[in-house]
Structures are given as C-alpha cells and as structure tokens.
C-alpha atoms as a PDB file:
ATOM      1  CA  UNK A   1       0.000   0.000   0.000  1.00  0.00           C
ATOM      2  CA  UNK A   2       0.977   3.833  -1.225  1.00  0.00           C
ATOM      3  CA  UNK A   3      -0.003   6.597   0.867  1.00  0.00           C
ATOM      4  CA  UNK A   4      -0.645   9.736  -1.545  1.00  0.00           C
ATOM      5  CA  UNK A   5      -1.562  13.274  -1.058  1.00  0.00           C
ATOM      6  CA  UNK A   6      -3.379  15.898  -2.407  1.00  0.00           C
ATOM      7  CA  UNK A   7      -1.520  19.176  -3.196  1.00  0.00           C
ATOM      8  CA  UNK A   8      -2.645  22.466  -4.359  1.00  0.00           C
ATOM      9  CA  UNK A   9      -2.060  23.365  -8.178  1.00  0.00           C
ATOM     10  CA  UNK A  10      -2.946  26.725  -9.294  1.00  0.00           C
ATOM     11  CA  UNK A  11      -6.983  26.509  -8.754  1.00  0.00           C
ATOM     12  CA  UNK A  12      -7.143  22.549  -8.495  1.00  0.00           C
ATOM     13  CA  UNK A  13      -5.863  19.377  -6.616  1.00  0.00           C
ATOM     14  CA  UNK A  14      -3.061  17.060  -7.813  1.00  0.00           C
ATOM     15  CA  UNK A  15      -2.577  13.808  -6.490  1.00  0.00           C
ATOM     16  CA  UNK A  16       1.350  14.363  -4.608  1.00  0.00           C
ATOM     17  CA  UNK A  17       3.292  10.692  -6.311  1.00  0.00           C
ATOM     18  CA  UNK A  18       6.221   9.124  -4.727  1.00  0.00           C
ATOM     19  CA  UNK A  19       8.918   9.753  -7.099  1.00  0.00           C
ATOM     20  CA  UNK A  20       9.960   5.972  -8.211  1.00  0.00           C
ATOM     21  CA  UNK A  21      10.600   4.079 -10.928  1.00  0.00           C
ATOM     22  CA  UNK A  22       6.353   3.071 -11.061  1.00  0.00           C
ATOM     23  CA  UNK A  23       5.728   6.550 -11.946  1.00  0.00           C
ATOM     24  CA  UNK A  24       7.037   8.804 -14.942  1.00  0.00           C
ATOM     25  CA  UNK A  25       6.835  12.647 -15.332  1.00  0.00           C
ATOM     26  CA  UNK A  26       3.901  12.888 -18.569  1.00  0.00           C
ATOM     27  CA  UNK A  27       2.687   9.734 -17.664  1.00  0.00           C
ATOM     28  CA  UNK A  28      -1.102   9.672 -17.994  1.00  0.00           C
ATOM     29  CA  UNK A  29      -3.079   8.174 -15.344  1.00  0.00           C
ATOM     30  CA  UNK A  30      -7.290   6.763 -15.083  1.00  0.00           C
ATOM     31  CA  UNK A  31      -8.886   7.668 -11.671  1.00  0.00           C
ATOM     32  CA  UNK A  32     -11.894   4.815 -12.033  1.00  0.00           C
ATOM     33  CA  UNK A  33     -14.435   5.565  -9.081  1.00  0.00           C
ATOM     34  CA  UNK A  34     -15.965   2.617  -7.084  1.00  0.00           C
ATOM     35  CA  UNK A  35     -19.772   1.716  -6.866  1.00  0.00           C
ATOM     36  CA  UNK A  36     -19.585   3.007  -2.624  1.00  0.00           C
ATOM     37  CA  UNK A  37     -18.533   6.376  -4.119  1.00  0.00           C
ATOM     38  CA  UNK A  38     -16.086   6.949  -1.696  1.00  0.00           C
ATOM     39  CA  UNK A  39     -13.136   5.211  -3.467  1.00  0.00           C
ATOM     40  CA  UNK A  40     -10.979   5.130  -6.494  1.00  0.00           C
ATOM     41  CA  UNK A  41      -8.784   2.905  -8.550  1.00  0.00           C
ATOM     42  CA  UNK A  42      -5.732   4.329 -10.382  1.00  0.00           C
ATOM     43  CA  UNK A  43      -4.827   2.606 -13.283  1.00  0.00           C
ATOM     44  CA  UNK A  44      -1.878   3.572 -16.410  1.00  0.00           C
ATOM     45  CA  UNK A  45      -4.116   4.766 -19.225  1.00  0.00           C
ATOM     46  CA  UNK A  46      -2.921   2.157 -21.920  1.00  0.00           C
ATOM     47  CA  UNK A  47      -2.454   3.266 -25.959  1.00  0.00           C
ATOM     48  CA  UNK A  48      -4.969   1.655 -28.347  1.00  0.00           C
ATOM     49  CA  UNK A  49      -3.877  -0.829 -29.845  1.00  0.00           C
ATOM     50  CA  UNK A  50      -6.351  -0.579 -32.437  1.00  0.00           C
ATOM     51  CA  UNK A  51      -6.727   3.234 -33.242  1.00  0.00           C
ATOM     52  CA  UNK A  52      -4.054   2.685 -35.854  1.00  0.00           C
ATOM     53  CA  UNK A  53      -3.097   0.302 -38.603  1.00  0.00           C
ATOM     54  CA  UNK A  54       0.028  -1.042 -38.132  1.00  0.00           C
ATOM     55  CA  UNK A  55      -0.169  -4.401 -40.291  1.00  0.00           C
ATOM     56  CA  UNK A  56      -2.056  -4.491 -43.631  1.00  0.00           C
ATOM     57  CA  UNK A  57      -1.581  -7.970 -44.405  1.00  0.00           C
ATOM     58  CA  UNK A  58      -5.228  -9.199 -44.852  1.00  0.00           C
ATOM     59  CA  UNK A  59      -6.707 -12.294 -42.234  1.00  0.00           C
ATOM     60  CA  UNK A  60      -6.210 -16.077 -43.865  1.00  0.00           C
ATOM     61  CA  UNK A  61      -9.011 -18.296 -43.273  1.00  0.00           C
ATOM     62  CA  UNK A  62      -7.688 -20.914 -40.525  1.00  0.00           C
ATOM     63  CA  UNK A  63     -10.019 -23.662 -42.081  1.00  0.00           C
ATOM     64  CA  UNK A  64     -10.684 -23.251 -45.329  1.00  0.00           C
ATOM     65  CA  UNK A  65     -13.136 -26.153 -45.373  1.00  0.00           C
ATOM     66  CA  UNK A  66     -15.447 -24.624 -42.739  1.00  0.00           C
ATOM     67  CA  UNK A  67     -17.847 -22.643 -43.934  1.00  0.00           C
END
C-alpha cells in the first residue's frame, strides 16, 4: 500500500506521487471511481492498440473447409 496526497495546483488538486521508478513525469493516469462512491482505482491509461493500422496484411481463413 501507497499513501498519496493531495496538493494544491494553481486553482485545483493534484494527487502528490512518490517519485519511483512506477511513476514517470507525462505519464497519464485513469482515476476509475468505485460503486460506494467513496473510493478510487488508479490505473496507467494504456495506448490503443487498435486506433491505428500497423499491419495491412489481410486475415487467412484458418479452415478453409469450414464454412
């Protein structure tokens, strides 16, 4: 377990990190609330992997005898 704080940042709150190697400067971060409503998961927003096209080779049809 982490114990975090929450700093003041021009008119809002920041979350104060431990500076380790979990955490990077620019890294961007999902605050997920709970169903209580008094609780939060933080989780490494993750790049997706299907915005962009990265392989063009077309699909093969594993069984070609299967319609």
């Amino acid at each position: 377990m982490m114990e975090v704080k929450t700093v003041s940042r021009g008119n809002s709150l920041a979350l104060s990190l431990p500076k380790d190697d979990r955490f990077k400067k620019g890294q961007r971060w999902l605050l997920i609330p709970a169903t209580d409503g008094e609780s939060f998961t933080l989780v490494p927003k993750m790049e997706n992997p299907y915005a962009s096209k990265k392989d063009s080779r077309s699909m093969t049809e594993e069984w070609p005898d299967v319609n």
